[in-house]
Protein backbone atom coordinates (compact mmCIF):
# COMPACT_ATOMS: atom_id res chain seq x y z
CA UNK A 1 61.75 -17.21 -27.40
CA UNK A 2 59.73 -14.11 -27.95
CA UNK A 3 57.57 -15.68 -30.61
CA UNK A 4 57.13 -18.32 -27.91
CA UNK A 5 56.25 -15.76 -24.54
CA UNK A 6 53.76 -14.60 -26.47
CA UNK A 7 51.88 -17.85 -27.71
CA UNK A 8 52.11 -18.54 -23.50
CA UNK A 9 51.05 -14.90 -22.60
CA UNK A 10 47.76 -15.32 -25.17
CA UNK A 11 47.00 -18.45 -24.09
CA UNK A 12 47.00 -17.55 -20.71
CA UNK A 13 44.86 -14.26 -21.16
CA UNK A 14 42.61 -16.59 -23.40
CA UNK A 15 41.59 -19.30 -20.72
CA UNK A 16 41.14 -16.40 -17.85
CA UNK A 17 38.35 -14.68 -20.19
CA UNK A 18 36.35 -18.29 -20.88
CA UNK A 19 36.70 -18.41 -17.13
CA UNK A 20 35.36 -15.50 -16.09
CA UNK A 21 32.77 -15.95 -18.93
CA UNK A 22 30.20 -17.09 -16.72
CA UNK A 23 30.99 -14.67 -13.81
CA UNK A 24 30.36 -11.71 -16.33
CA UNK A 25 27.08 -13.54 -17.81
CA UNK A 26 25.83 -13.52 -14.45
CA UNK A 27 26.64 -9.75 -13.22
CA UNK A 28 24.50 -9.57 -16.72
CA UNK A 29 21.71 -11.34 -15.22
CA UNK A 30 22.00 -13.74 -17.85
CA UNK A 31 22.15 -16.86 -15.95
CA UNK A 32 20.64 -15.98 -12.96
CA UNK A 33 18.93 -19.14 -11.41
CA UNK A 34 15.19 -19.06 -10.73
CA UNK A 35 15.68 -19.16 -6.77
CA UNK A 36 17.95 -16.41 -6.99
CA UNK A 37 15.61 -14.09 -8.73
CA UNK A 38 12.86 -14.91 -5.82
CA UNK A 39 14.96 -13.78 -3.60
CA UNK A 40 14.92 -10.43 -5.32
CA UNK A 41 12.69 -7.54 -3.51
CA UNK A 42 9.26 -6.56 -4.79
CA UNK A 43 6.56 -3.67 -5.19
CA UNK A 44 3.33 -4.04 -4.14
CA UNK A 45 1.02 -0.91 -5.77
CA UNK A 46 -2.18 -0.87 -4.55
CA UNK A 47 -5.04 1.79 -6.28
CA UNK A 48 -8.14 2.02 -4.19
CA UNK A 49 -11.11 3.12 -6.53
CA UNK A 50 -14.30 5.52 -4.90
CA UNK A 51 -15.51 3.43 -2.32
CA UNK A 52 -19.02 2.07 -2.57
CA UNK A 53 -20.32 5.58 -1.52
CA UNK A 54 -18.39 7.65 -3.37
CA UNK A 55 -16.33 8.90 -0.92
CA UNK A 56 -12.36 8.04 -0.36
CA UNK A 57 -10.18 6.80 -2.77
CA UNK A 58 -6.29 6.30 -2.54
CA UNK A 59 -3.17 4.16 -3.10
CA UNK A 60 -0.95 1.93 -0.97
CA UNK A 61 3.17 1.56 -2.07
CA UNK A 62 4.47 -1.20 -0.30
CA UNK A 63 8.12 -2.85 -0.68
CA UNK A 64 8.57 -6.45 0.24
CA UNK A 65 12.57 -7.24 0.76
CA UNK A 66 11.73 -10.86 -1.19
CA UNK A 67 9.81 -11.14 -4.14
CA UNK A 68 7.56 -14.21 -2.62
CA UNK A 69 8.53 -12.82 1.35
CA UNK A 70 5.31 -12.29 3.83
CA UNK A 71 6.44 -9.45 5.17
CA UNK A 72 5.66 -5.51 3.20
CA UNK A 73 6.29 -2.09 4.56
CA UNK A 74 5.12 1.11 2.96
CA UNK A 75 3.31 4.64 2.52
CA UNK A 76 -0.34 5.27 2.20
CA UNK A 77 -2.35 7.83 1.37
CA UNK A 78 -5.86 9.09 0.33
CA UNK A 79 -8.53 11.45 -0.04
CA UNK A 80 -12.20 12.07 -0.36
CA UNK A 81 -15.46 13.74 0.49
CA UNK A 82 -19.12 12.11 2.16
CA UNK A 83 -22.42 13.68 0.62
CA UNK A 84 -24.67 11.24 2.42
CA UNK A 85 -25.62 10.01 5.43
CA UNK A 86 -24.23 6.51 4.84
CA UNK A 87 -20.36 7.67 4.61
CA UNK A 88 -20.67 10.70 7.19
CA UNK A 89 -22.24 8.24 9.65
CA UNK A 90 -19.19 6.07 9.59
CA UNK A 91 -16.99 8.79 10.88
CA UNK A 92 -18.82 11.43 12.54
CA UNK A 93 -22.14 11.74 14.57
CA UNK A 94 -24.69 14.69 13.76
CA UNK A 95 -24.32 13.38 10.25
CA UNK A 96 -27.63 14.90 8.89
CA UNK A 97 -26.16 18.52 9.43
CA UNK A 98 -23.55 18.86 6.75
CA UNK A 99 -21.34 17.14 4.99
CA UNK A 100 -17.15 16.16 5.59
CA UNK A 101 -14.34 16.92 2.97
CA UNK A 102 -11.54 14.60 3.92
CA UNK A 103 -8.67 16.92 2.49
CA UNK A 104 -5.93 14.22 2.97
CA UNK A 105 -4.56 11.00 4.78
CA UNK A 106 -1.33 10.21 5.33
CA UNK A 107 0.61 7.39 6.85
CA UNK A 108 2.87 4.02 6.80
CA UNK A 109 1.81 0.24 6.27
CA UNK A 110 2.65 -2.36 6.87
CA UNK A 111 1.46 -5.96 6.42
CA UNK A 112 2.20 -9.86 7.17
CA UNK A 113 1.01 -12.76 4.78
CA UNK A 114 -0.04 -15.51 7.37
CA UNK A 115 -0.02 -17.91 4.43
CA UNK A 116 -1.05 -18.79 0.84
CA UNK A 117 -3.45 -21.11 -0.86
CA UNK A 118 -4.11 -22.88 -4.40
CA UNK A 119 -0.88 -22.41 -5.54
CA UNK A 120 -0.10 -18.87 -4.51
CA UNK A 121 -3.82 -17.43 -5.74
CA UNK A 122 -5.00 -16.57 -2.22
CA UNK A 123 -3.18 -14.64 0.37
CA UNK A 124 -4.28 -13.96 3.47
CA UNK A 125 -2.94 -11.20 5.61
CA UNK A 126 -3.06 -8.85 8.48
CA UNK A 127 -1.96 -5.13 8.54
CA UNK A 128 -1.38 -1.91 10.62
CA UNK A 129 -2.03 1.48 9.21
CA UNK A 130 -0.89 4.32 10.99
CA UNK A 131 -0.90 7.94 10.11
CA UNK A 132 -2.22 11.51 10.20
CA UNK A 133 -5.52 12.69 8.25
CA UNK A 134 -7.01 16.25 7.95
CA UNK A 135 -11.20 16.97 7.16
CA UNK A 136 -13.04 20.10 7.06
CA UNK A 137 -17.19 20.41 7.49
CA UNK A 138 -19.87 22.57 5.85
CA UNK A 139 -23.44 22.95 5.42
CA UNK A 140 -25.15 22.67 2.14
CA UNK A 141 -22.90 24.36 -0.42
CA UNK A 142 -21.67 27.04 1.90
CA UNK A 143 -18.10 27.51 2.12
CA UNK A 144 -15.78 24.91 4.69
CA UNK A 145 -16.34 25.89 8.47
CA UNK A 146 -15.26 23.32 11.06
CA UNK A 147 -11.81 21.69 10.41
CA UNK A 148 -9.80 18.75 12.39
CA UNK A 149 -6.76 17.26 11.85
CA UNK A 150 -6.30 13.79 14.00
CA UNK A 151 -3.96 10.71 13.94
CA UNK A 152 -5.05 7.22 12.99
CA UNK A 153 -4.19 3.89 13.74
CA UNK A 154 -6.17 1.22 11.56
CA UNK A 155 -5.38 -2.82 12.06
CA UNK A 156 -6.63 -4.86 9.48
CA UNK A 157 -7.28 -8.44 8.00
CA UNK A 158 -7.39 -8.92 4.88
CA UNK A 159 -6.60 -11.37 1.40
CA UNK A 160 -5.19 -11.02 -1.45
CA UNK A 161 -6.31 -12.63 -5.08
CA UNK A 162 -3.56 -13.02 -7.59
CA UNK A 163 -4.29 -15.38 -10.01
CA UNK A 164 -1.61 -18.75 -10.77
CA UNK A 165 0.77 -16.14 -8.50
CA UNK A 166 0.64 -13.63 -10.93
CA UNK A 167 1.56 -9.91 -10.87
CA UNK A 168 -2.17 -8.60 -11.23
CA UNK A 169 -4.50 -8.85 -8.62
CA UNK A 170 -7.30 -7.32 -6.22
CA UNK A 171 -6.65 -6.78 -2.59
CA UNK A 172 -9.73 -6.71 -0.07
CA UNK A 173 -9.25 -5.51 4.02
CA UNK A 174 -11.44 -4.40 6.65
CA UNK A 175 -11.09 -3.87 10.24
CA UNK A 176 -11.78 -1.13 12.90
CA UNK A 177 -9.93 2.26 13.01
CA UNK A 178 -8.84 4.88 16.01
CA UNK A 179 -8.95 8.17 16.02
CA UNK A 180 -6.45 10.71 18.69
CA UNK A 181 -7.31 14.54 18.07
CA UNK A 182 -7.89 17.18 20.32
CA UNK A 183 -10.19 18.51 18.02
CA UNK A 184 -12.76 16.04 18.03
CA UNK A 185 -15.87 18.66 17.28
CA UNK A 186 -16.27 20.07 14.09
CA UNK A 187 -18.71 23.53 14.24
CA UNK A 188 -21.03 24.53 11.00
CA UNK A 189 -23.52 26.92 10.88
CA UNK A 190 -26.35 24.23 11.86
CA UNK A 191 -24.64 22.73 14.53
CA UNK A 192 -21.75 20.37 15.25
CA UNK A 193 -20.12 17.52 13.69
CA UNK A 194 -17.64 14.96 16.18
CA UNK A 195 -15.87 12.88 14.83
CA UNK A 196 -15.76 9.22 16.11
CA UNK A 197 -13.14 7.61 18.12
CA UNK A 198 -13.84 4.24 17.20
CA UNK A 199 -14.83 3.62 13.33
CA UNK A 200 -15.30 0.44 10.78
CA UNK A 201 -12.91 0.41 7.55
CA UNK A 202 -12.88 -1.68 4.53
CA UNK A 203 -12.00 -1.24 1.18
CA UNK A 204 -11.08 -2.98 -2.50
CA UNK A 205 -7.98 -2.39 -3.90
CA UNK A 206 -6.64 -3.49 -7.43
CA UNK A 207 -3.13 -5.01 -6.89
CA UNK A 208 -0.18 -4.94 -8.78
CA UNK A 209 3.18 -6.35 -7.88
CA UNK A 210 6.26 -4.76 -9.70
């Protein structure tokens, strides 16, 4: 009877581990189906390069709670400095009497895909970027004089380019941007520097989703 309990008792434990078999292989993520995995999160790293004038460059972290979802929230932030007229013009007026040193930018993003084209390749999307950025002035190669530190809010349109859907990409967005200081007037040696309320922003990103 013993001899015979056990035969049972193994062939019990036998069947319940070829039936959780497949339970384990999928805690494993062995056998995960393809729609499952899309449903997975992703992270959307964006590196901004110098910008056609040299001046700001930065990144962009943004986590998407589906891998394929339109909706991405995030952090931002970036740095920089103008030496000509083209970039200082942008932000500030009195441009020809120094030049601007933005020391950082700060802030959270967040962005919408409206909808996607040729299988996934193009994305079109719009954006809010909102934040707190600090820039100091000088004159010539003097030391820093005036300084301001101001919030931002930046809305945006934009589109993505990933390839067949891929994980490598470039991201391109432009859009106008809104300054709130109190400190609007930056004073150098020369004269002043005041810094825009109203401003135009774009900028080319490489894009990689993780």
């Amino acid at each position: 009877m013993k001899v015979q309990s056990k035969g049972v008792l193994t062939g019990v434990l036998a069947a319940a581990v070829l039936m959780g078999a497949p339970a384990l292989a999928d805690d494993a993520g062995e056998l995960i189906p393809s729609r499952e995995r899309e449903r997975r999160g992703s992270v959307l790293l964006e590196l901004q390069p110098p910008a056609l004038d040299a001046s700001m460059y930065g990144v962009r972290l943004d986590i998407s709670p589906r891998f394929e979802g339109p909706f991405s929230f995030g952090l931002m932030a970036r740095a920089g400095q103008w030496g000509n007229a083209v970039g200082v013009r942008t932000r500030f007026e009195g441009a020809e009497l120094g030049e601007v040193k933005l020391n950082y930018a700060v802030g959270a993003d967040a962005r919408y895909t409206v909808t996607t084209f040729a299988n996934g390749t193009l994305r079109p999307f719009v954006g809010l970027t909102a934040g707190f950025e600090e820039f100091v002035a000088r004159t010539g190669k003097g030391p820093s004089q005036g300084a301001s530190t101001a919030a931002f809010v930046e809305p945006a349109v934009g589109l993505m380019w990933r390839p067949g859907a891929g994980r490598l990409g470039l991201t391109a967005r432009g859009g106008p941007g809104f300054t709130f200081t109190d400190v609007r007037t930056l004073r150098i040696s020369n004269g002043e520097l005041k810094l825009r309320q109203v401003y135009p922003t774009a900028s080319l990103g490489l894009l990689v989703v993780l």
